[in-house]
Each structure stands twice: as C-alpha cells, then as structure tokens.
Protein backbone atom coordinates (compact mmCIF):
# COMPACT_ATOMS: atom_id res chain seq x y z
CA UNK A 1 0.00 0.00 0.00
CA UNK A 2 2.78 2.42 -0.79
CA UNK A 3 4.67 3.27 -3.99
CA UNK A 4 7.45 0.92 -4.45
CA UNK A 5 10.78 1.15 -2.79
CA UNK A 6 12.25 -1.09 -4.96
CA UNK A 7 11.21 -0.17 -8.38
CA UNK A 8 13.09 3.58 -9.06
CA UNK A 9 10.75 4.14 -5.77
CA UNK A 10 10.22 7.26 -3.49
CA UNK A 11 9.19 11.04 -2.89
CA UNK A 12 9.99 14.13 -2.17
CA UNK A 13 7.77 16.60 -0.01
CA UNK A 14 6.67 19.06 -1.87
CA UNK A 15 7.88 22.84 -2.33
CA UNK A 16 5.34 24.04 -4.20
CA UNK A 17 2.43 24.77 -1.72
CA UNK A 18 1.24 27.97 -1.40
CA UNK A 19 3.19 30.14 1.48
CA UNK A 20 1.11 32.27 3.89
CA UNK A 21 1.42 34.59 6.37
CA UNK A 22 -0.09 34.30 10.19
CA UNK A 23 -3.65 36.43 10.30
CA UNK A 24 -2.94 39.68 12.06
CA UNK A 25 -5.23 41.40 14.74
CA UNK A 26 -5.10 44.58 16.51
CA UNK A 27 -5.03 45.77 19.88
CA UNK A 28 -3.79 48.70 21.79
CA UNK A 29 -1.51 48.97 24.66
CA UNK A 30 0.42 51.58 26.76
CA UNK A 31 3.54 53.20 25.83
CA UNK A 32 5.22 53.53 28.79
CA UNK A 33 7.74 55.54 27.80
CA UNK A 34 5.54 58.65 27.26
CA UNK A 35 2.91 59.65 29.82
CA UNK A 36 0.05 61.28 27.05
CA UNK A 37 -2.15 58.84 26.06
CA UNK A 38 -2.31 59.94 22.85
CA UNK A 39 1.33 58.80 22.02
CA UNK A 40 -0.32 55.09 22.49
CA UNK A 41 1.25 52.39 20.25
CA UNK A 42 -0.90 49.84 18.70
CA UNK A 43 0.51 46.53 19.41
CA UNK A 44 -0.23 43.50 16.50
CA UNK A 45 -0.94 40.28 17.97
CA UNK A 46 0.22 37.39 15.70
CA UNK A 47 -2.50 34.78 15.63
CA UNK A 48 -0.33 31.83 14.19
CA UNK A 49 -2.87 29.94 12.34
CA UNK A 50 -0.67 27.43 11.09
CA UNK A 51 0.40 26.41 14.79
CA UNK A 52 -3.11 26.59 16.19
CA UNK A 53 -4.48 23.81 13.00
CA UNK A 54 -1.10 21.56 13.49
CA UNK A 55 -1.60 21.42 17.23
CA UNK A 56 -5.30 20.19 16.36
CA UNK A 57 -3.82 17.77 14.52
CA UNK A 58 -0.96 16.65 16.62
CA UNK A 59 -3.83 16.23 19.56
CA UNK A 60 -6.12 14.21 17.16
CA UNK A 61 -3.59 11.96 16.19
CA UNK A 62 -1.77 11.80 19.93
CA UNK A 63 -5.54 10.44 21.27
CA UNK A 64 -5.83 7.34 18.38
CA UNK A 65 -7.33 9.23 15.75
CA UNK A 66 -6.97 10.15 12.54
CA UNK A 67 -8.58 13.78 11.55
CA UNK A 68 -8.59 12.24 7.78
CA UNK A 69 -10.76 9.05 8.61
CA UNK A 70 -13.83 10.14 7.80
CA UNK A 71 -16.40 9.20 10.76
CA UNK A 72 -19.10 7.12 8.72
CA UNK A 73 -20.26 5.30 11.49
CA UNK A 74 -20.54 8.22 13.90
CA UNK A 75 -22.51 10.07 11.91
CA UNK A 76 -26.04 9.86 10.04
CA UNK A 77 -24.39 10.82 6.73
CA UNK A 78 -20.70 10.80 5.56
CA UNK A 79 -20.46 10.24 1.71
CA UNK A 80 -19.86 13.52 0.74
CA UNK A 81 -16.73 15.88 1.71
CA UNK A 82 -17.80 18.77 3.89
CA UNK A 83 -19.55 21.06 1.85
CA UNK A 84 -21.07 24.76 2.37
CA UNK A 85 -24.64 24.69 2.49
CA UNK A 86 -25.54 27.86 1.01
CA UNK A 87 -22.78 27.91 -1.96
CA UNK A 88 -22.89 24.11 -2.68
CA UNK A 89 -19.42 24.41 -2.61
CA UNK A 90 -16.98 21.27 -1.26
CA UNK A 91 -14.40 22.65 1.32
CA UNK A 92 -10.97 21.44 0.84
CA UNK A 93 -7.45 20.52 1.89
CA UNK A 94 -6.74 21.36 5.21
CA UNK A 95 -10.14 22.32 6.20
CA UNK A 96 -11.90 19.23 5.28
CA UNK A 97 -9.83 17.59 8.44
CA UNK A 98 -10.63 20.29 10.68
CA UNK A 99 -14.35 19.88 9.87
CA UNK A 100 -14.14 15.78 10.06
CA UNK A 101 -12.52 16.36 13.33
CA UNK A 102 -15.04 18.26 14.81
CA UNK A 103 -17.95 16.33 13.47
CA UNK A 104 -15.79 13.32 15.28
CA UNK A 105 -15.70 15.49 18.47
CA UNK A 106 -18.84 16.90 18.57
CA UNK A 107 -21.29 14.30 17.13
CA UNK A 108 -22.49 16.27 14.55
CA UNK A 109 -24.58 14.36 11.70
CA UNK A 110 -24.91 16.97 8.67
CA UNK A 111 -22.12 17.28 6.40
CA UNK A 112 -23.16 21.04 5.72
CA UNK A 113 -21.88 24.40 7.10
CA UNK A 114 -22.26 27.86 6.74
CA UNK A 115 -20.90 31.24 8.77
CA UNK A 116 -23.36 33.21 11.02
CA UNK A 117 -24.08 35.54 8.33
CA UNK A 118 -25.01 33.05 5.45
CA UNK A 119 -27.15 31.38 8.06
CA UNK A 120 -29.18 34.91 8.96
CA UNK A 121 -29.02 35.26 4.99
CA UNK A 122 -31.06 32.02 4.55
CA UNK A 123 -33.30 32.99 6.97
CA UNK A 124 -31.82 30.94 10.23
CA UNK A 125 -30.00 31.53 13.14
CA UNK A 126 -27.27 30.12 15.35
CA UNK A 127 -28.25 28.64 18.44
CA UNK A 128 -27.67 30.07 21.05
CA UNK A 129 -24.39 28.74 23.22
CA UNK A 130 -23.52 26.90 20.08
CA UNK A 131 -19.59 27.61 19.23
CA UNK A 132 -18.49 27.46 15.54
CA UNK A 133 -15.27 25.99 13.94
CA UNK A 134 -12.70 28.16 12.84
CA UNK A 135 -10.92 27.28 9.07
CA UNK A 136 -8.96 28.60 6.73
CA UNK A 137 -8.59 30.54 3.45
CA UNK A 138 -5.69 32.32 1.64
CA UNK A 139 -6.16 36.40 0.66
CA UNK A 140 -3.92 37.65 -1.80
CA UNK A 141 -2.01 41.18 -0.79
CA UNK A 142 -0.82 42.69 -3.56
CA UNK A 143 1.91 45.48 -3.10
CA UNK A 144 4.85 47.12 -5.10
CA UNK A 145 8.31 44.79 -4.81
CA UNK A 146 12.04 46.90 -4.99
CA UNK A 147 11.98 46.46 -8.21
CA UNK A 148 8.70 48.43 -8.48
CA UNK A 149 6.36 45.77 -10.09
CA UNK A 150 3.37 44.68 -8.39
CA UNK A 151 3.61 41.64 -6.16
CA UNK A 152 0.55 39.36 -4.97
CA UNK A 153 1.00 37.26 -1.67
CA UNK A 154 -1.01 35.37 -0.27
CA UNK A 155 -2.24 35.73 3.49
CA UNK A 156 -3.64 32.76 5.62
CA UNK A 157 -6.81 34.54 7.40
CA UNK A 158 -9.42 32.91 9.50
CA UNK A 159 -13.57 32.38 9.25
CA UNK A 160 -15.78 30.79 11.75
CA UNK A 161 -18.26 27.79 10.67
CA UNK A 162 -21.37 26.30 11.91
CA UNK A 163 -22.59 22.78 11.04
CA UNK A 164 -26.30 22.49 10.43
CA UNK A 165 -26.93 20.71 13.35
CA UNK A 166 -25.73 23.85 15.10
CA UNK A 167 -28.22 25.93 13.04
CA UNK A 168 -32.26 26.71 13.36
CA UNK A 169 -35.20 28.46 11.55
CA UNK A 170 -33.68 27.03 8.02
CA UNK A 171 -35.02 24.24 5.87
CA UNK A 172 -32.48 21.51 5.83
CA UNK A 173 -32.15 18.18 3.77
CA UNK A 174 -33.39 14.89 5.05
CA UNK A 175 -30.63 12.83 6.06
CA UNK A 176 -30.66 9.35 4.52
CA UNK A 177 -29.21 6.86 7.45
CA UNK A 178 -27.55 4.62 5.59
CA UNK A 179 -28.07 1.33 7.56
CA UNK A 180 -27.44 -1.61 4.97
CA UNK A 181 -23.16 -2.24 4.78
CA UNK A 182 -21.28 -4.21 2.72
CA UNK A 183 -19.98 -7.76 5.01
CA UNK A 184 -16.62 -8.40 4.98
CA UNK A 185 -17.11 -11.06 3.59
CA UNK A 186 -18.93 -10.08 0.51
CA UNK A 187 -17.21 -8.74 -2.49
CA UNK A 188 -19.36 -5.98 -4.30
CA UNK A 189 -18.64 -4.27 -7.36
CA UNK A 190 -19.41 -0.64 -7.26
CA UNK A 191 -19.75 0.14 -10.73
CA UNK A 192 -19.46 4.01 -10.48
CA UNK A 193 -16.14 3.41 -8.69
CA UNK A 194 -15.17 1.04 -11.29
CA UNK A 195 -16.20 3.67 -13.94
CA UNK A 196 -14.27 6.30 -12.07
CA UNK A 197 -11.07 4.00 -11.86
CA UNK A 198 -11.24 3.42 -15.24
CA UNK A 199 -11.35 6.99 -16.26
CA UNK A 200 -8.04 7.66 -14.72
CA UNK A 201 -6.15 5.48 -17.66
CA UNK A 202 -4.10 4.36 -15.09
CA UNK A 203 -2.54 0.75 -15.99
CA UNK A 204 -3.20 -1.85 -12.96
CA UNK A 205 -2.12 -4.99 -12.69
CA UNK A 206 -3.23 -7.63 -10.80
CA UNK A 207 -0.41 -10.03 -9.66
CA UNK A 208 1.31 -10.49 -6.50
CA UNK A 209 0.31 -10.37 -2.65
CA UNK A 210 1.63 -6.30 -2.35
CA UNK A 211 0.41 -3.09 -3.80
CA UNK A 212 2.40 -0.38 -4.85
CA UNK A 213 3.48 2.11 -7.75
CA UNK A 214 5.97 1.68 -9.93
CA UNK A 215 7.48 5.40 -10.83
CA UNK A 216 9.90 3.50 -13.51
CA UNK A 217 6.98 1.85 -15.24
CA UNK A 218 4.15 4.64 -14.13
CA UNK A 219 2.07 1.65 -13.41
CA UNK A 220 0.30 0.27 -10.52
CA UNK A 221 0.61 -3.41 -9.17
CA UNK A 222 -2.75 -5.01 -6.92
CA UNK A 223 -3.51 -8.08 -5.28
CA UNK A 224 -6.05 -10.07 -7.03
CA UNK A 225 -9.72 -9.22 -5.40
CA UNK A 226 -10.36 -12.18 -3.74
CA UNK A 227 -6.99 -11.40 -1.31
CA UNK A 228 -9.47 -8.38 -0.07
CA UNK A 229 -11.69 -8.85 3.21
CA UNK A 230 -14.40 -6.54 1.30
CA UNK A 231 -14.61 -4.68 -2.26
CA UNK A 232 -14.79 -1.53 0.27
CA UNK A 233 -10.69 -1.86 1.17
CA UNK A 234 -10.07 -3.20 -2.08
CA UNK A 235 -11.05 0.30 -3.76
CA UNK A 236 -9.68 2.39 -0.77
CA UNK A 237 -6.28 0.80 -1.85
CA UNK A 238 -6.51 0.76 -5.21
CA UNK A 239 -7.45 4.96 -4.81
CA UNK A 240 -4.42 5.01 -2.37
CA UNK A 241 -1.97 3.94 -5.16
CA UNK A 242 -3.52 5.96 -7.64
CA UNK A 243 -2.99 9.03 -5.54
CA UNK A 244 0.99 8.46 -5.50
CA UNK A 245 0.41 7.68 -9.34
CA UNK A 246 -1.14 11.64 -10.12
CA UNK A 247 2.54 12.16 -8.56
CA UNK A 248 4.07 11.29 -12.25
CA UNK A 249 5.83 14.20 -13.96
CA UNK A 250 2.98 13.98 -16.76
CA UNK A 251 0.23 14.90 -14.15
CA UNK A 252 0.60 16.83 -11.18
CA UNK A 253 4.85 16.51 -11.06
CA UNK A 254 5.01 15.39 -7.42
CA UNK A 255 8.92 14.08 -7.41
CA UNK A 256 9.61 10.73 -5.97
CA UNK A 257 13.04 10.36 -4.64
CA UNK A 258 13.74 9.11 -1.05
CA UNK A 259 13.40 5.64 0.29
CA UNK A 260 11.23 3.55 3.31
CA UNK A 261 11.82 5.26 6.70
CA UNK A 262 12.20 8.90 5.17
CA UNK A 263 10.73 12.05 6.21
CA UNK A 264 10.43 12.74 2.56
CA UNK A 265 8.69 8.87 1.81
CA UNK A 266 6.43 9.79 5.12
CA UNK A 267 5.37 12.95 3.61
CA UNK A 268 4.13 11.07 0.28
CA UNK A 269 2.20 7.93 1.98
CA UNK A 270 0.35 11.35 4.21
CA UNK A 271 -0.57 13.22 0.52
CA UNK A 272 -1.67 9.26 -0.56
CA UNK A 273 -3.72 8.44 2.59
CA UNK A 274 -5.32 11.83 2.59
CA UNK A 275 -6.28 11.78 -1.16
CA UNK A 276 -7.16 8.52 -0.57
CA UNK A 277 -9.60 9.36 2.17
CA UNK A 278 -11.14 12.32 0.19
CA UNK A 279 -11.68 10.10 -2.80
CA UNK A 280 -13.41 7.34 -0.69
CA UNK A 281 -15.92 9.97 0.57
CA UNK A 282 -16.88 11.63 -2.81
CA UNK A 283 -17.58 8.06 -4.29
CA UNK A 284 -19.04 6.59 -1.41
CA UNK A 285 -16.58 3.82 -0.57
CA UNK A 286 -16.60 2.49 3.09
CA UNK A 287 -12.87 1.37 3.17
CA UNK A 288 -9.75 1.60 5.52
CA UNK A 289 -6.56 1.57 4.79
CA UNK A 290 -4.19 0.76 8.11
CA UNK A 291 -1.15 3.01 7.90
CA UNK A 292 -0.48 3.40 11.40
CA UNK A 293 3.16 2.42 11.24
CA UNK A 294 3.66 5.93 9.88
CA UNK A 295 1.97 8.14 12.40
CA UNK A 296 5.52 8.43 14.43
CA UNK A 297 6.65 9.86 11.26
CA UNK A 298 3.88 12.12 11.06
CA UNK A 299 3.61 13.35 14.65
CA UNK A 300 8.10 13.94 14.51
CA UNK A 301 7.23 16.02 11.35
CA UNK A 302 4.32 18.07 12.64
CA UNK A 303 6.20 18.74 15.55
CA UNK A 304 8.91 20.53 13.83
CA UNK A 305 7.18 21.96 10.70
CA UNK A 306 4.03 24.21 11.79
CA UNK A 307 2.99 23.87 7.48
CA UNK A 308 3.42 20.11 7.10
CA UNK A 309 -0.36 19.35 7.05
CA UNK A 310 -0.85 22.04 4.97
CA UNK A 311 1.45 21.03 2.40
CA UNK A 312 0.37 17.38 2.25
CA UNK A 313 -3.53 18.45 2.73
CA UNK A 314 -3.45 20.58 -0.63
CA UNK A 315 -1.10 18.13 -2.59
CA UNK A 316 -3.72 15.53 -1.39
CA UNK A 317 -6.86 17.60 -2.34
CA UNK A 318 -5.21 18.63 -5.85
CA UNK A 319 -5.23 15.11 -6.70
CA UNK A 320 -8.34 14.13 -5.00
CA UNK A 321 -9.61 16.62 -7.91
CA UNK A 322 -7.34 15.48 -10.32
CA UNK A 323 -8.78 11.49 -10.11
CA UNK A 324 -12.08 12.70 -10.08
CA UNK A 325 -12.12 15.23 -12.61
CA UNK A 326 -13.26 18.02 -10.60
C-alpha cells in the first residue's frame, strides 16, 4: 500500500504549496515611555494559524485518531466531503480535516456548514451557546516589490463555521441513514467506482500479494480481489496507489526520490492516505486503509514543521480533484 521502494521508488515533499502569512489582529496597549495617552502604540498580535491547526492535529492523532478518517459510522451521513450549504461548494485541503474532526468530536450528523451571516441570509439563526469551527482561506495582498512591479502574496486569514446541526429556523435536507453495509465477507462491485477508476487510464495490474506504484513503469501493481476482506478496502487501496500515481511528472509533477523510513517517503504515503480518504468519501466507498506504522513519522514532522499538514492536505486535495475530474 505504498509506492514501491524497490522499483526507481520514493518522494519528495513538496515545495510548491502555497506560502502564507499568520492572520494579524489589533489591539492597543500603553507606551510607557511617554505619559500622554495619545502617544499610544498599537501593538499587533500574531494569531499563528498554522500552529493553532497543526496542534489540532498533533492532539487528534496523539488520542488514536486520525482527523482524515472520515467518521461514517458516527454520523447519520458521511459520503460527501464537507460542503457549504448555502454555496454548494466542497471545502478542501486542510479544512476538510478540521471539519471531520469536529464532526468526530462533537457528534455532529450533517455534512453542511455555513458562517453566522449566510445562516441569517437564509433565513436561520445560530443557536444560542452553540460555538463554531474556525478554518482557513488564503487572501492575496498585492503590493509594489524593490523592483517596483506589483507583487501578490497570499495571506492565511481565519472564518468561523457552523454545522447544520448547530443551526435553526432554516429548511435543511433529510438525512438518509444509511443502515445496509457491505460484510466483509462479501465482495461488491461498485460500478461508479469502477467507472471512475477506469477513467483515470491508469494501468493496474493484478499479480502479487503487495500493492504499490511503480514510478519507472508509471504503473500500478494489486492483489487479485479475492486477497481483499471486502470490495470496500479493495477500492480504498486501489485509490491510495492511484494518488501516488497523479505524482508522475505527466500529471501533477510530485517528485519521488527518497526511500522507506524517510521524512520525505512519510510525507508522500500522508498526501496518498489523505487523497485517498477524500476520494473514498466523494464516491461513497466504506474502506480503511491501516497506515499506522507511519503516524511516528507524522507526529516527529508536525512537531517541527508548523505547514506540514498544509502542504500534504493541498497536494492531497489537488489530486483528489485530479482522479475525479473536478
């Protein structure tokens, strides 16, 4: 479940993400070196986004769970990605694990969200005592370089959430509770997830007892179906392996260099199980995929690099898109 270490294998973590600065708010406070109040300074407080969404995750992970496994069973309805109720539109990379988290947390059973004013917009209101979720988005600056010519970059800034179930006076969808599950021990073939696989081009073979890509041969090796306890964590691999195979230079240029045990091979089998996890939700696949070997990696790396799970979130959600032709 992994690309290949063996076959012109491995990964590099990826440089291209987009940089941001920590959201900025503003306060006042004494200047104690004059006496007049009106020679006051205005002190900026750095909110440090970036910290505040890895320490999340570092907590998540530190208690057993995973802020990318979606919470199917906790839940009334999880086979979409978190989406914005008003917009229609899906939320993405680091976001959608701040919003699974929280639905894991708090028990919540809609996959929709909106902020306080879209909600008074539509009509509804927040309940009262009801706390929303704070995510992310990136604001371009734009300003004038030394060399004169205009220069755009991008700020990380905050916005508060609240799920549907937090959320009155509005007419919300009927939640289908999916009771009926696939056994383990019954093989079913989803046919829109075989359509969707198909789609890719990718070539898959079927030989062996491992499953991996193969960067030299851009081509993905599976076990044979019947090795699978259910069709549901035969597809969540197979959508694991295509993930590190959007990686090739001919799709979204993710480079593979580094071997088993890396920081750098880590940092790819994250982007994998991540775009692995969004894919499973959009198509409605009830898999797991048991990577836990990896989360000492993961924890080590948050630890010491505030934007790792930013990085790997969009890389994952960019190919999440990519697979699915979004």
């Amino acid at each position: 479940m992994t690309y290949s270490p063996t076959i012109n294998t491995t990964i590099t973590a990826q440089q291209t993400t987009t940089k941001g600065v920590a959201l900025r708010t503003q306060g006042s406070s004494k200047n104690e070196s004059s006496k007049r109040k009106s020679k006051k300074r205005v002190a900026k407080v750095a909110k440090d986004m970036y910290q505040i969404v890895t320490d999340r995750i570092i907590a998540a992970l530190e208690n057993g769970v995973k802020p990318w496994a979606c919470p199917w069973d906790r839940t009334q309805q999880c086979d979409m990605l978190p989406m914005n109720f008003k917009t229609k539109a899906q939320y993405s990379g680091v976001n959608i694990l701040l919003l699974w988290s929280e639905t894991i947390e708090k028990g919540y059973s809609s996959p929709y969200w909106l902020t306080y004013k879209q909600a008074a917009e539509l009509g509804g209101n927040v309940i009262k005592g009801q706390k929303g979720t704070e995510i992310i988005f990136y604001k371009t600056w734009e300003k004038k370089n030394e060399q004169g010519e205009d220069e755009k970059i991008p700020m990380l800034r905050s916005f508060v959430v609240f799920n549907l179930d937090q959320i009155e006076n509005i007419e919300k969808p009927v939640i289908a509770v999916k009771e009926d599950r696939p056994k383990n021990d019954e093989f079913e073939i989803l046919p829109h997830v075989e359509n969707a696989i198909l789609a890719t081009g990718a070539v898959i073979n079927h030989v062996g007892v491992r499953a991996f890509y193969a960067p030299s041969q851009d081509s993905i090796t599976m076990p044979t179906q019947d090795r699978f306890t259910s069709s549901s964590d035969y597809y969540a691999t197979l959508l694991h392996e295509l993930t590190h195979w959007t990686a090739h230079k001919s799709r979204l240029d993710r480079k593979l260099t580094g071997s088993f045990g890396t920081r750098d091979y880590a940092f790819e089998e994250l982007v994998a199980e991540l775009g692995a996890a969004f894919c499973c939700v959009d198509l409605g696949v009830f898999g797991e995929i048991q990577h836990d070997s990896y989360i000492a990696s993961w924890l080590k790396a948050l630890n010491n690099d505030k934007k790792y799970i930013f990085q790997a979130a969009s890389l994952a959600s960019k190919a999440h898109q990519f697979l699915l032709k979004k």
